[in-house]
N, C-alpha and C. Protein backbone atom coordinates (compact mmCIF):
# COMPACT_ATOMS: atom_id res chain seq x y z
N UNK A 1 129.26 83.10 114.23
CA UNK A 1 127.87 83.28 114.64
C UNK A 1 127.02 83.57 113.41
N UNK A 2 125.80 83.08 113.39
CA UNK A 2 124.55 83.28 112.59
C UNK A 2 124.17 84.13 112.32
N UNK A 3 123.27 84.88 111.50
CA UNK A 3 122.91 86.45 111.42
C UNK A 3 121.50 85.50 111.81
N UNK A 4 120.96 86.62 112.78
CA UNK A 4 119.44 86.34 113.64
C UNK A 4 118.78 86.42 112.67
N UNK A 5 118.36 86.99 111.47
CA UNK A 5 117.86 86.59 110.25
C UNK A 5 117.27 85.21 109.71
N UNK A 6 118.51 84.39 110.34
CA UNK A 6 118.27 82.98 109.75
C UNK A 6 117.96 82.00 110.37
N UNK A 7 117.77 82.48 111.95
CA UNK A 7 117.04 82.00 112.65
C UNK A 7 115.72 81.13 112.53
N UNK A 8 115.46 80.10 112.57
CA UNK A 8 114.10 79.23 112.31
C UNK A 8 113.31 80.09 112.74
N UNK A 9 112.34 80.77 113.98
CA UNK A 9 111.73 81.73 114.48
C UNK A 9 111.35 82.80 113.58
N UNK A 10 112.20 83.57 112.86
CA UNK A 10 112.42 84.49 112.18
C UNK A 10 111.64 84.36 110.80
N UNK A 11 110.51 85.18 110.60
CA UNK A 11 109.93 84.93 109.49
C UNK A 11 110.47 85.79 108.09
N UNK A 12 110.57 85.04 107.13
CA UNK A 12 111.01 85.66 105.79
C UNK A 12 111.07 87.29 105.57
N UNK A 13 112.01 88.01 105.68
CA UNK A 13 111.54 89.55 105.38
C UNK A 13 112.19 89.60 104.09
N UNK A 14 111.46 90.05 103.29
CA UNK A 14 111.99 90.22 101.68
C UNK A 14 111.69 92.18 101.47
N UNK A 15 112.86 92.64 100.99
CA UNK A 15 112.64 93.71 100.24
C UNK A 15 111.70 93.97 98.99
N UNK A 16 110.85 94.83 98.66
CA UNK A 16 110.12 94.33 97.37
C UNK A 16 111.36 95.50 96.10
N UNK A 17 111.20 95.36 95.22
CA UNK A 17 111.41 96.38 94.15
C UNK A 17 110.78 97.27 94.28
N UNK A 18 111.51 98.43 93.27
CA UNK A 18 110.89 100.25 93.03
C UNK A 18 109.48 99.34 92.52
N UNK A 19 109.34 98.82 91.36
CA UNK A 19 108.17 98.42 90.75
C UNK A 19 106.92 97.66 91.17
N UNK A 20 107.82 96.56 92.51
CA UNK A 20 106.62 95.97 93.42
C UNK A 20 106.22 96.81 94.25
N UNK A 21 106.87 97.69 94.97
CA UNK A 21 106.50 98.95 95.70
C UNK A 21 105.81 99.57 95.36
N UNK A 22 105.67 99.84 93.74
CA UNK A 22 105.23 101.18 93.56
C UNK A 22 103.54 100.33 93.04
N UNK A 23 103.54 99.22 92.70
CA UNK A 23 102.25 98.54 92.42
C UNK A 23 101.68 98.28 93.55
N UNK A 24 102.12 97.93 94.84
CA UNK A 24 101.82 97.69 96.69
C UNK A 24 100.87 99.30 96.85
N UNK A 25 101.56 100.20 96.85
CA UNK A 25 101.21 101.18 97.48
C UNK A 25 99.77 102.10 96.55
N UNK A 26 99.67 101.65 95.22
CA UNK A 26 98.48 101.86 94.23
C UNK A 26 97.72 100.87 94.88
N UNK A 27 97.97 99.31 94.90
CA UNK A 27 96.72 98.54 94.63
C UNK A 27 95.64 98.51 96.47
N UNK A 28 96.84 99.20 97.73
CA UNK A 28 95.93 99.36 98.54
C UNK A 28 95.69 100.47 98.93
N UNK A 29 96.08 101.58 97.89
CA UNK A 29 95.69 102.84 98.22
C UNK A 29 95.84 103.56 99.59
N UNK A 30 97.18 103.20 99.33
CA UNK A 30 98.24 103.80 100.61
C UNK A 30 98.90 104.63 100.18
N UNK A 31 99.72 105.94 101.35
CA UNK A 31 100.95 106.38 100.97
C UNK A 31 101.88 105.51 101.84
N UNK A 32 103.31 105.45 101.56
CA UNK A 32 104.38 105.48 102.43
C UNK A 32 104.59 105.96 103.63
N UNK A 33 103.59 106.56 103.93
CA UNK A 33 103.77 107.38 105.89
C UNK A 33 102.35 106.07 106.39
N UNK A 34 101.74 105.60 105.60
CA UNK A 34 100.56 105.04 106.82
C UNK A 34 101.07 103.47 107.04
N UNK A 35 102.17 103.02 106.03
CA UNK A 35 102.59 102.11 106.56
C UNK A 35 103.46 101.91 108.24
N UNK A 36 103.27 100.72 108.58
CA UNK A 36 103.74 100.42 110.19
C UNK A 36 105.11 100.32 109.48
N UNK A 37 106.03 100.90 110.83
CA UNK A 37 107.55 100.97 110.31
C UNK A 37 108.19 100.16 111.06
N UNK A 38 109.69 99.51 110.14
CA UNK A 38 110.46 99.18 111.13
C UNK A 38 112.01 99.60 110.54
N UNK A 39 112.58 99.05 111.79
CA UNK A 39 113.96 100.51 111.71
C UNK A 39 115.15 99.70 110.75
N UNK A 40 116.00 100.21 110.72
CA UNK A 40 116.96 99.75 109.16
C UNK A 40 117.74 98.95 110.07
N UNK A 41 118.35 99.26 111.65
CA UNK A 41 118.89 98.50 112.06
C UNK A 41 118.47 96.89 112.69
N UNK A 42 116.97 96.46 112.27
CA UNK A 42 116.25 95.69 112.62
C UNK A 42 117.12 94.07 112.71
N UNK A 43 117.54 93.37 113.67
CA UNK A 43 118.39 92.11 113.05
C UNK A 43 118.03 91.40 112.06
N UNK A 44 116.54 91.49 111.92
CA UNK A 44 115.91 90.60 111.09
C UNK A 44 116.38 91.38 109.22
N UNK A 45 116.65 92.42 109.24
CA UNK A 45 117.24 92.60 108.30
C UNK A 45 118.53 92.88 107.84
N UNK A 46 119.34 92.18 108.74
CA UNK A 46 120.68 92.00 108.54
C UNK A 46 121.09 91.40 107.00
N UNK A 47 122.04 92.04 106.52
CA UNK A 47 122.08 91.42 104.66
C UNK A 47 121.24 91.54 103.75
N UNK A 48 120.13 92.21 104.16
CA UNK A 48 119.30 92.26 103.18
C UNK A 48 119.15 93.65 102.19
N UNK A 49 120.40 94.60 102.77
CA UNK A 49 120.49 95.30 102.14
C UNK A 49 119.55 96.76 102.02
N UNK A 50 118.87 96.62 103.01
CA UNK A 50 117.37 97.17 103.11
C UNK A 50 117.99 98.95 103.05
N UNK A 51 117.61 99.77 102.95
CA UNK A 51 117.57 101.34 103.15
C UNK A 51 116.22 102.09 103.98
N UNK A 52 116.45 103.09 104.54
CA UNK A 52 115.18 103.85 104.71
C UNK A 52 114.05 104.24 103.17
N UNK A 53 113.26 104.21 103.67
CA UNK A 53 111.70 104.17 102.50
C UNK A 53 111.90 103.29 101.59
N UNK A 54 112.52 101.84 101.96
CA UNK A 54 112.00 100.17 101.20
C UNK A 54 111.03 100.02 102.16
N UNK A 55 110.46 99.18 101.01
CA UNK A 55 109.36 98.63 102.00
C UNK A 55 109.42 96.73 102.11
N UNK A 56 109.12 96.65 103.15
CA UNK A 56 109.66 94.81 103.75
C UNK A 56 108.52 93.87 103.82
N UNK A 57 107.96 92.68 102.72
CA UNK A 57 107.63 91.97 102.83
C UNK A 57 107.90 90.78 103.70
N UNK A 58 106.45 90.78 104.83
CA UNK A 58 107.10 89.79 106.15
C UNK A 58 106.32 88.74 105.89
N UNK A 59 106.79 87.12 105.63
CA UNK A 59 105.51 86.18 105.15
C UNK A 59 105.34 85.52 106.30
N UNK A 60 104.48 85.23 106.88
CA UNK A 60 104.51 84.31 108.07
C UNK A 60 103.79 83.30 107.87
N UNK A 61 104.22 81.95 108.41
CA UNK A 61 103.28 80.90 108.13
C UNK A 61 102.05 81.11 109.40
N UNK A 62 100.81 80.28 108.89
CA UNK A 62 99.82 80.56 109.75
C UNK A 62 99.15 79.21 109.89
N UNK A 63 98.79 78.35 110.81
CA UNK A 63 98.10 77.13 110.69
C UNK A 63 96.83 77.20 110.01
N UNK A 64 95.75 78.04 110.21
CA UNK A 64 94.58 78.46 109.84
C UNK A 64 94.28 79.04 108.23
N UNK A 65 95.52 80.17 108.56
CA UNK A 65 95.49 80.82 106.74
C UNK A 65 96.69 80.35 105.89
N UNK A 66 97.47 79.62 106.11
CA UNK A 66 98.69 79.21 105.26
C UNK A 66 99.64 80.66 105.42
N UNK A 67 99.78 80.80 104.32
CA UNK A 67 100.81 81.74 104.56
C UNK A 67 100.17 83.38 104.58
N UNK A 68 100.89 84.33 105.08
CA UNK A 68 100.26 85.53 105.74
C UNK A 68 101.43 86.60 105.48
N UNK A 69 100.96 87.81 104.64
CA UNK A 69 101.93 88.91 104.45
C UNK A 69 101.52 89.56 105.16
N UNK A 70 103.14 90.30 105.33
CA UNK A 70 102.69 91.92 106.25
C UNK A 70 103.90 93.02 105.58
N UNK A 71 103.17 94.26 105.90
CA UNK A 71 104.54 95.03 104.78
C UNK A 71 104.78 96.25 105.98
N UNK A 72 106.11 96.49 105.69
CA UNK A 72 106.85 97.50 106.91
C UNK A 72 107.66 98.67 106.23
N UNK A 73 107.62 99.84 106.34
CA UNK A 73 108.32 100.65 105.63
C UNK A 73 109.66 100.90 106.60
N UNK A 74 110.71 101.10 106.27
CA UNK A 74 111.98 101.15 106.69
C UNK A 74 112.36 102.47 107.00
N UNK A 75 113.03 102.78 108.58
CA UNK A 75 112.83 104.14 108.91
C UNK A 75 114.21 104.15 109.70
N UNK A 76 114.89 105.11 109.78
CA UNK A 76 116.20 105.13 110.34
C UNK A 76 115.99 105.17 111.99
N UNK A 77 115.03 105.65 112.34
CA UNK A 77 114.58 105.78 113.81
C UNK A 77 115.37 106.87 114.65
């Protein structure tokens, strides 16, 4: 069986780095608590190695805007 991850449906979730993280959370003048969370056991991040407080780049394609980020902080739940 497939990891649901790789599912066509399933849009790209990428982990960022300590360093893309830490430039994400300066350039929109966020902390780490106001991000929307999602949980470590998420299928969509199966293999990706993810931990609690990464944060998850989600790209989605969009007909209108091309492609479309969204970022999720990782929470054990």
């Amino acid at each position: 069986m497939t990891s649901p991850a790789k599912h066509i449906l399933v849009p790209s979730h990428v982990k960022l780095s300590d360093k893309e993280k830490e430039t994400f959370l300066q350039s929109q003048n966020l902390t780490i608590k106001e991000l929307p969370k999602i949980l470590v056991n998420d299928p969509a991040l199966i293999g990706s190695g993810a931990k609690e407080g990464d944060i998850i780049r989600i790209e989605r394609a969009s007909a209108t805007a091309g492609k479309t980020f969204y970022y999720r902080v990782v929470i054990n739940g």
